[in-house]
Protein backbone atom coordinates (compact mmCIF):
# COMPACT_ATOMS: atom_id res chain seq x y z
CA UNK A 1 308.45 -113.77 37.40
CA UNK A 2 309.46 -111.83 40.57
CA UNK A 3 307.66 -108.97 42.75
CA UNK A 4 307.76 -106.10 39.91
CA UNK A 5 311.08 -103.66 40.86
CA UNK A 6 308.77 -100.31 40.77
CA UNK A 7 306.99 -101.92 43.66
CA UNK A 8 310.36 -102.08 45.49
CA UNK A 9 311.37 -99.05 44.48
CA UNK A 10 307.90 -96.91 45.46
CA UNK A 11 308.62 -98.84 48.94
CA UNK A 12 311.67 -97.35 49.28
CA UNK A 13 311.12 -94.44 48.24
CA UNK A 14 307.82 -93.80 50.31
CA UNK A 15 309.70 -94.76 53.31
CA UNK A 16 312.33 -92.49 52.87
CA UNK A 17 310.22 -89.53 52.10
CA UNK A 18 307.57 -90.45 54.79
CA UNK A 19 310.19 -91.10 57.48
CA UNK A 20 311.81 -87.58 57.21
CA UNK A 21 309.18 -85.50 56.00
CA UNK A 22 307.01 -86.95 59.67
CA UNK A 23 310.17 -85.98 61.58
CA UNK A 24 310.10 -82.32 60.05
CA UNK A 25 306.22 -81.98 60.40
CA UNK A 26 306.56 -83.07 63.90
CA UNK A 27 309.26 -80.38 65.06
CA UNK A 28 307.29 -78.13 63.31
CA UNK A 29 304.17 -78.71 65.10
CA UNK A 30 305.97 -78.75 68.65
CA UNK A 31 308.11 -75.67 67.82
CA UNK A 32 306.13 -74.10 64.94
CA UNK A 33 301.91 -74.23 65.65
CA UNK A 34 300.32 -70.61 67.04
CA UNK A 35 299.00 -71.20 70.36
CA UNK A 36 295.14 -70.69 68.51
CA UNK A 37 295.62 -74.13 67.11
CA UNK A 38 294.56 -75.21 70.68
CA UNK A 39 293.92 -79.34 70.52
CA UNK A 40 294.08 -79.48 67.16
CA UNK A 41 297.92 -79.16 67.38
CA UNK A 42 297.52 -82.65 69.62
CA UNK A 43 295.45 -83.88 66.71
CA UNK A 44 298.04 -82.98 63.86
CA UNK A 45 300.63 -84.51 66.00
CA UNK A 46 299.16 -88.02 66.60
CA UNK A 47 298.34 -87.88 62.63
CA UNK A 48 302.21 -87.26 62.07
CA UNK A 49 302.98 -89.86 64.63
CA UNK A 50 300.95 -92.26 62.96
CA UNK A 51 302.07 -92.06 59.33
CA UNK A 52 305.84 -92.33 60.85
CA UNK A 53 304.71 -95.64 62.44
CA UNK A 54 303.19 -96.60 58.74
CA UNK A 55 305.33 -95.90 56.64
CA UNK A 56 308.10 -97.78 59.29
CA UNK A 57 305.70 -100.95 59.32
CA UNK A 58 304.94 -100.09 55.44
CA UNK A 59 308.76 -100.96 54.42
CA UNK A 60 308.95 -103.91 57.59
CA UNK A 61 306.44 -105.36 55.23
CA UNK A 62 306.97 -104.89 51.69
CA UNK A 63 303.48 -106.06 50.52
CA UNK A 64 303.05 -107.34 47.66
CA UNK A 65 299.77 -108.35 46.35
CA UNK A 66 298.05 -110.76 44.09
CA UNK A 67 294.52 -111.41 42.46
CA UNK A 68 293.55 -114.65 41.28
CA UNK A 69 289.94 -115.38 40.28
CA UNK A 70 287.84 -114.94 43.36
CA UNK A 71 290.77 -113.87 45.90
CA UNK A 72 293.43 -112.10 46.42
CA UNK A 73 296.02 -111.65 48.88
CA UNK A 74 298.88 -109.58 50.25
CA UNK A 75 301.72 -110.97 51.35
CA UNK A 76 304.57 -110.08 53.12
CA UNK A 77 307.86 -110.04 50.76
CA UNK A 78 310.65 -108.61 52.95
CA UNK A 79 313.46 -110.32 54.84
CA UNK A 80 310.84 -111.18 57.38
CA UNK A 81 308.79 -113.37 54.50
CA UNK A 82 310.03 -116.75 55.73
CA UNK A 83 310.15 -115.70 59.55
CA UNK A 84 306.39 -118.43 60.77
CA UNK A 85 306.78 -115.66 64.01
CA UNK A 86 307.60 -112.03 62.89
CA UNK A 87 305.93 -112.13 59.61
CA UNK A 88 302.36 -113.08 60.51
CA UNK A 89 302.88 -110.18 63.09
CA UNK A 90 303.88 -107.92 60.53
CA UNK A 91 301.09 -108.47 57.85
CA UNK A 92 298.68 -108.38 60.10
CA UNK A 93 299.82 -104.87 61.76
CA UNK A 94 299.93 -103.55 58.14
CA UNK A 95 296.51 -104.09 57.37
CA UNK A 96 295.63 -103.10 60.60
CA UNK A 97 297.48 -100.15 60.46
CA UNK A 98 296.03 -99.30 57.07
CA UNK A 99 292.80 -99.36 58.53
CA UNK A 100 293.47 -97.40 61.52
CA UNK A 101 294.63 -94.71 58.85
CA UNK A 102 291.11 -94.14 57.52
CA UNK A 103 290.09 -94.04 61.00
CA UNK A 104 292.40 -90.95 62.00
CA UNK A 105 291.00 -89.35 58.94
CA UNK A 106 287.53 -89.50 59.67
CA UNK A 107 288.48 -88.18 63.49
CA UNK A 108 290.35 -84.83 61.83
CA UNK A 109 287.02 -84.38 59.91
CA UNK A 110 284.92 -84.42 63.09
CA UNK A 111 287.18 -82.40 64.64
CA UNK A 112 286.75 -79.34 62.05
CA UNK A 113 283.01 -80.12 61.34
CA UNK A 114 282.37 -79.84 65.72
CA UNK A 115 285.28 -76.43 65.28
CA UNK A 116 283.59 -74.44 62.61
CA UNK A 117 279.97 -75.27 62.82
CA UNK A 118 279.41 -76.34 66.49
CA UNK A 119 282.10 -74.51 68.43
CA UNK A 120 280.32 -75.22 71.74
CA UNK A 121 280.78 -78.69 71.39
CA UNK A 122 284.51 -78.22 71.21
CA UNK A 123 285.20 -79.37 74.75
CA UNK A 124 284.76 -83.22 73.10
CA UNK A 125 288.34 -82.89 72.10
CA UNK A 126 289.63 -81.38 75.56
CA UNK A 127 290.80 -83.32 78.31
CA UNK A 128 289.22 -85.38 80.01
CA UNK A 129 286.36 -85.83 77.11
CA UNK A 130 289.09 -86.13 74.52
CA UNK A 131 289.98 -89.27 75.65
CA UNK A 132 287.47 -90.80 73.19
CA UNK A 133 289.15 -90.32 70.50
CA UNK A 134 292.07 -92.55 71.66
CA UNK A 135 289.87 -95.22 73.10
CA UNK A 136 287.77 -95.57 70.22
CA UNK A 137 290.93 -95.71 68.31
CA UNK A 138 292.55 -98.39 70.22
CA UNK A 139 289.25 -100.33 70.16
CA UNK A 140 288.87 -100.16 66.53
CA UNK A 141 292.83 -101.50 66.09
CA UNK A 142 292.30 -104.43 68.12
CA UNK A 143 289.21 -105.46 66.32
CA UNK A 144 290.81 -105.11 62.92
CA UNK A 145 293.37 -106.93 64.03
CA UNK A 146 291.88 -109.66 65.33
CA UNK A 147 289.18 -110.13 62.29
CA UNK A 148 292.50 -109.87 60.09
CA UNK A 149 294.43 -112.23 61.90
CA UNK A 150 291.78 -114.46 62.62
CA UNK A 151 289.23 -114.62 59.59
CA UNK A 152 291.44 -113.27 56.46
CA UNK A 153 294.32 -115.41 57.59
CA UNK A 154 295.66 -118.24 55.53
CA UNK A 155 294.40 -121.64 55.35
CA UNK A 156 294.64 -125.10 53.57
CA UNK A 157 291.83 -124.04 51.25
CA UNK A 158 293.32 -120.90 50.18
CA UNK A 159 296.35 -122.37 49.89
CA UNK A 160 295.54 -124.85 47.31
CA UNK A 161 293.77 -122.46 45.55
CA UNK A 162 297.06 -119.97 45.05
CA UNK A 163 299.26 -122.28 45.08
CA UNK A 164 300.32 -122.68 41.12
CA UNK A 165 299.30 -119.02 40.43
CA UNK A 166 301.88 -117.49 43.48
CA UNK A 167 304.61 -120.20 42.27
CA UNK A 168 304.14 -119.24 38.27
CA UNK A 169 303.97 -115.51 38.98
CA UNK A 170 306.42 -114.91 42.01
CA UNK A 171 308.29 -118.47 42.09
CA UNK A 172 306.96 -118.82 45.70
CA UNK A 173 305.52 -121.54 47.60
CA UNK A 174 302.31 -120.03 49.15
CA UNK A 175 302.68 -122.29 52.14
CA UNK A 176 306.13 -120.53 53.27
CA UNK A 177 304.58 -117.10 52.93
CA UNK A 178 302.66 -115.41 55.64
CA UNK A 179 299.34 -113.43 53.91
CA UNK A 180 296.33 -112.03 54.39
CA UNK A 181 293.26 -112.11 51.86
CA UNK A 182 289.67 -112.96 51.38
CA UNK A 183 288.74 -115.97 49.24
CA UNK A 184 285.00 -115.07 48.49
CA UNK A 185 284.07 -118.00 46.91
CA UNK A 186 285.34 -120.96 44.98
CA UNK A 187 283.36 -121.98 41.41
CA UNK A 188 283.53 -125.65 41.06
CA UNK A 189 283.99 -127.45 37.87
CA UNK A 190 280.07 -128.36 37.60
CA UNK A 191 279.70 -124.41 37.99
CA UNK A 192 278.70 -125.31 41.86
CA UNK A 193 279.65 -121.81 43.88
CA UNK A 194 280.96 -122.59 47.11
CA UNK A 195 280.52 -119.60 49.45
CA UNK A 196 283.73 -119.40 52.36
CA UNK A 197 281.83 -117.72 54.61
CA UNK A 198 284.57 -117.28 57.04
CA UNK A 199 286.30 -114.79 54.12
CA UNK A 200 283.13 -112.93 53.40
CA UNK A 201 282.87 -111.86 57.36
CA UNK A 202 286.12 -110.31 57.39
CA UNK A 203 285.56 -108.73 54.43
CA UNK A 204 281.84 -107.20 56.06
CA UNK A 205 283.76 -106.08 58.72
CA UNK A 206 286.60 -104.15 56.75
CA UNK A 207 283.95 -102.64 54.31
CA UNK A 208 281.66 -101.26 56.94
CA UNK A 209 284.78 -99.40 58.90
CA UNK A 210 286.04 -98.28 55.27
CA UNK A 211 282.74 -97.15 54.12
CA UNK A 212 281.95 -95.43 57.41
CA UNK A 213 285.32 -93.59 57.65
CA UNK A 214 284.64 -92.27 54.13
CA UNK A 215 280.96 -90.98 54.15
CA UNK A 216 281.95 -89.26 57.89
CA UNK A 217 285.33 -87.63 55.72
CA UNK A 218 282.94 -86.94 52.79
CA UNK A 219 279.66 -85.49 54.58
CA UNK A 220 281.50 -83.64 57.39
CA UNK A 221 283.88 -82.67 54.69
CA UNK A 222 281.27 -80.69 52.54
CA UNK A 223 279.60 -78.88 55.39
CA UNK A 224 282.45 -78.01 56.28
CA UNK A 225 283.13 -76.31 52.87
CA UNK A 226 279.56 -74.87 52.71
CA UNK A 227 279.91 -73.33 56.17
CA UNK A 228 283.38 -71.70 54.74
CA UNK A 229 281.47 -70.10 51.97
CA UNK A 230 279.59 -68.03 53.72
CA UNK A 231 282.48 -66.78 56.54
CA UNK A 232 281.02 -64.09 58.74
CA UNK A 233 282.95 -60.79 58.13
CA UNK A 234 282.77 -60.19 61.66
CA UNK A 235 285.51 -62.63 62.17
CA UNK A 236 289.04 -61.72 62.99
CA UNK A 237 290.70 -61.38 59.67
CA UNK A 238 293.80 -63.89 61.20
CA UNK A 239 290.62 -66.48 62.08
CA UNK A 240 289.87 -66.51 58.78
CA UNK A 241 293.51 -66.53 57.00
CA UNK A 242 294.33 -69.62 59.14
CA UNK A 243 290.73 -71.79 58.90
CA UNK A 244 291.22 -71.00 55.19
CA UNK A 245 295.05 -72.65 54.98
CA UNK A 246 293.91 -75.75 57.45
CA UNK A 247 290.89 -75.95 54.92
CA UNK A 248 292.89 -75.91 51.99
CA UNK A 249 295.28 -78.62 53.93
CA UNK A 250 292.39 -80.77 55.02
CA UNK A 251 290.96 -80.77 51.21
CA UNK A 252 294.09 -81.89 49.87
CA UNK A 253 294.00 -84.33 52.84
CA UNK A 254 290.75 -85.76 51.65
CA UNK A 255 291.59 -85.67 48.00
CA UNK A 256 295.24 -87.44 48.92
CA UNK A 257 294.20 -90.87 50.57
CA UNK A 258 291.06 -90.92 48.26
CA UNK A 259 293.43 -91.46 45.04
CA UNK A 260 296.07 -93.47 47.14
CA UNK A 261 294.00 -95.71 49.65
CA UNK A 262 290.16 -95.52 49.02
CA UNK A 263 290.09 -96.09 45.01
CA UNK A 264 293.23 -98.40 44.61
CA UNK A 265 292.10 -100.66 47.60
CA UNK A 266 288.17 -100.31 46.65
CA UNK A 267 289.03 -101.59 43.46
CA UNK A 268 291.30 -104.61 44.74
CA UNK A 269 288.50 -105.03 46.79
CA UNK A 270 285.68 -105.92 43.87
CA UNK A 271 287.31 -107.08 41.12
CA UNK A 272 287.44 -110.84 42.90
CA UNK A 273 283.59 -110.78 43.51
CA UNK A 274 283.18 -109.30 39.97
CA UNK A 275 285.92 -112.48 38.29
CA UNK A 276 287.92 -110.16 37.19
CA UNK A 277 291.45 -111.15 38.01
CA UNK A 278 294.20 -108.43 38.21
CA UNK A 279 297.03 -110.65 38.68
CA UNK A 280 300.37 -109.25 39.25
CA UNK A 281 298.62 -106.00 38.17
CA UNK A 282 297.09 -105.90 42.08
CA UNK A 283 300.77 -104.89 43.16
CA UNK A 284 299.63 -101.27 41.87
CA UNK A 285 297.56 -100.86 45.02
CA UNK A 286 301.33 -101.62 47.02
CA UNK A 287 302.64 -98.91 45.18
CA UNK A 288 299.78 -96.06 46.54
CA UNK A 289 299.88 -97.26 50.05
CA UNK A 290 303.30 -96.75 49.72
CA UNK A 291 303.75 -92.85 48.57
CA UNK A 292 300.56 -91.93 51.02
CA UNK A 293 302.27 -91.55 54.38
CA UNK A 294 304.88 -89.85 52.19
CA UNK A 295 302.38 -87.21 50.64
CA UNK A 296 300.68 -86.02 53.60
CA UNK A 297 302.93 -84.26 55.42
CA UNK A 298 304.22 -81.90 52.41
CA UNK A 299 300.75 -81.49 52.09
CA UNK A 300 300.42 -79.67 55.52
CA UNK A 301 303.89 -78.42 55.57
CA UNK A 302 302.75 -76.40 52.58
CA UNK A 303 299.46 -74.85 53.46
CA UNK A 304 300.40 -74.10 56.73
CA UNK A 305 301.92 -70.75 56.14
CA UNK A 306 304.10 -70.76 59.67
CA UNK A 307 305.18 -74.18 58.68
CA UNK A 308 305.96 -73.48 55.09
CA UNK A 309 308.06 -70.01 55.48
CA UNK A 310 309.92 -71.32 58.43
CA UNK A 311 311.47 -74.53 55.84
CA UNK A 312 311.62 -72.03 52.67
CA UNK A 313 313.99 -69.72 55.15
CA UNK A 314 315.78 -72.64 56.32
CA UNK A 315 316.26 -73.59 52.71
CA UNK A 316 317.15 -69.85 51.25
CA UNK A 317 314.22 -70.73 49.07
CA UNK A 318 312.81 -66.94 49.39
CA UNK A 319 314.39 -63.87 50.81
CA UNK A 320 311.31 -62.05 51.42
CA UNK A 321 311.08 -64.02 55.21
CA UNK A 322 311.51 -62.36 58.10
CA UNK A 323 314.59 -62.62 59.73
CA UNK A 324 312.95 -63.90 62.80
CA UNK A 325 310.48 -66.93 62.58
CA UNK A 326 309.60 -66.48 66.47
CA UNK A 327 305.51 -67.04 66.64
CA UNK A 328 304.11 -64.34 68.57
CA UNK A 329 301.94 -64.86 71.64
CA UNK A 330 298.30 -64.09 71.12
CA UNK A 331 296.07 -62.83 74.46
CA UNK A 332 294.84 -65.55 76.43
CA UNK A 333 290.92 -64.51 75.67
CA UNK A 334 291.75 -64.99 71.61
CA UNK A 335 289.00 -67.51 71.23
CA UNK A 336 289.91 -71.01 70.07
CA UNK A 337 289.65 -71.32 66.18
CA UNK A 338 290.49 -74.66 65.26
């Protein structure tokens, strides 16, 4: 049996999407985003920037995954798969970069929760203060990296244990693949559990980041959508038409990665503790990390009414748009919204 083609194909296809719709969002946001974005137009830019890089280290990759028993893996099946330099370099930034993806989510949430319900405190994301946010980012990558690399890498034990399952399902030797996994534990044939502790650490260490990233994205997320219930009148009517469209973007933002990264990986992530073994079944999760970084952009490209005219002009989609697209300058004393 070889890696399923709709695996393939949702690579491709996610690339393709991801690469071009990241190019469009980013002109848009350097030609396209009203001066009253203020940093959050720095924000949407490094989030754009990001999911380029994914999606590009996404098809570099071609994960595909496997569960057997008490592990599973994800390997790396493109023309890099028998490379012992590139390909352990590859896997590794995929995961990482998976992680780091959660990460930048949880930062656009604190960004909106500090905009709309502590404005004063907006000076955290302006230079020199905002530099934070990029230092806690890079610190965060090199630790996932490293507990990737280092304590979810492969080993003699985990290769014996995949061995005949990798070769029956995928015809490959699991020695000439570089992966990444956790092997939780291994049941013996008395029924003797043998904890690999080394696996389990790793593990820790992804679920607390993961689990962090999504009760920030979750509890910031609902105050935030409690605090835009109750909109004071008093507020410019354009302050409220354009927190309403980045809220609408930022829900389907939380609501996008939650289907494609949090619940397929969350599950991939328990079924080994639980025994149950998804098999070939795991390469689902591929798939999902796959379309995200293509999803996420049309998402803001179409609740973003500047964004969202401008490409229905450019497209003769409507002929109800203005024939010029030029923002207009707002006064220097508008206050900062976003």
């Amino acid at each position: 049996m070889q890696i399923p083609f709709v695996t393939y194909f949702a690579e491709y296809l996610g690339f393709f999407i991801a690469f071009f719709a990241n190019l469009t969002l980013i002109h848009l946001i350097l030609t396209r985003t009203r001066h009253n974005f203020g940093s959050y137009k720095y924000l949407m830019l490094w989030f754009a920037g990001f999911s380029l890089w994914y999606s590009i280290i996404d098809i570099l990759t071609q994960p595909a995954m496997h569960s057997y028993l008490n592990s599973y893996i994800v390997f790396c099946a493109s023309w890099f798969k028998y490379d012992v330099f590139m390909a352990p370099i590859i896997i590794t930034s995929y995961c990482t970069s998976y992680g780091l993806t959660l990460v930048l989510l949880a930062i656009h949430f604190v960004y909106r929760y500090i905009a709309i319900i502590h404005p004063n405190q907006i000076h955290w994301f302006k230079y020199p203060r905002a530099l934070v946010w990029p230092s806690l980012f890079i610190v965060v990558a090199v630790f996932w990296w490293c507990n990737v690399y280092f304590l979810l890498g492969s080993n003699e034990t985990f290769n014996s244990y995949l061995n005949e399952t990798i070769f029956e399902n995928y015809e490959e030797r699991i020695e000439r693949l570089s992966y990444i996994g956790p092997l939780y534990f291994i049941v013996g044939d008395d029924g003797g559990i043998e904890v690999q502790w080394k696996s389990c650490l790793g593990m820790i260490n992804v679920y607390c980041i993961a689990i962090t990233t999504l009760v920030t994205i979750i509890s910031l997320g609902y105050a935030v959508f409690k605090k835009m219930q109750s909109v004071n009148d008093m507020v410019a009517e354009k302050t409220r038409a354009l927190q309403k469209q980045l809220f609408h973007a930022l829900v389907l933002q939380t609501i996008v990665p939650i289907i494609f990264m949090y619940t397929p990986t969350t599950i991939l992530f328990i079924c080994p503790i639980i025994g149950v073994e998804l098999g070939v079944i795991a390469n689902m999760t591929s798939i999902c990390l796959a379309l995200y970084p293509a999803l996420d952009p049309l998402v803001v490209m179409y609740f973003i009414k500047d964004y969202r005219i401008y490409l229905m002009k450019k497209l003769n989609f409507t002929k109800s748009v203005s024939s010029t697209t030029r923002i207009t300058s707002i006064t220097k004393n508008e206050e900062e919204i976003i």
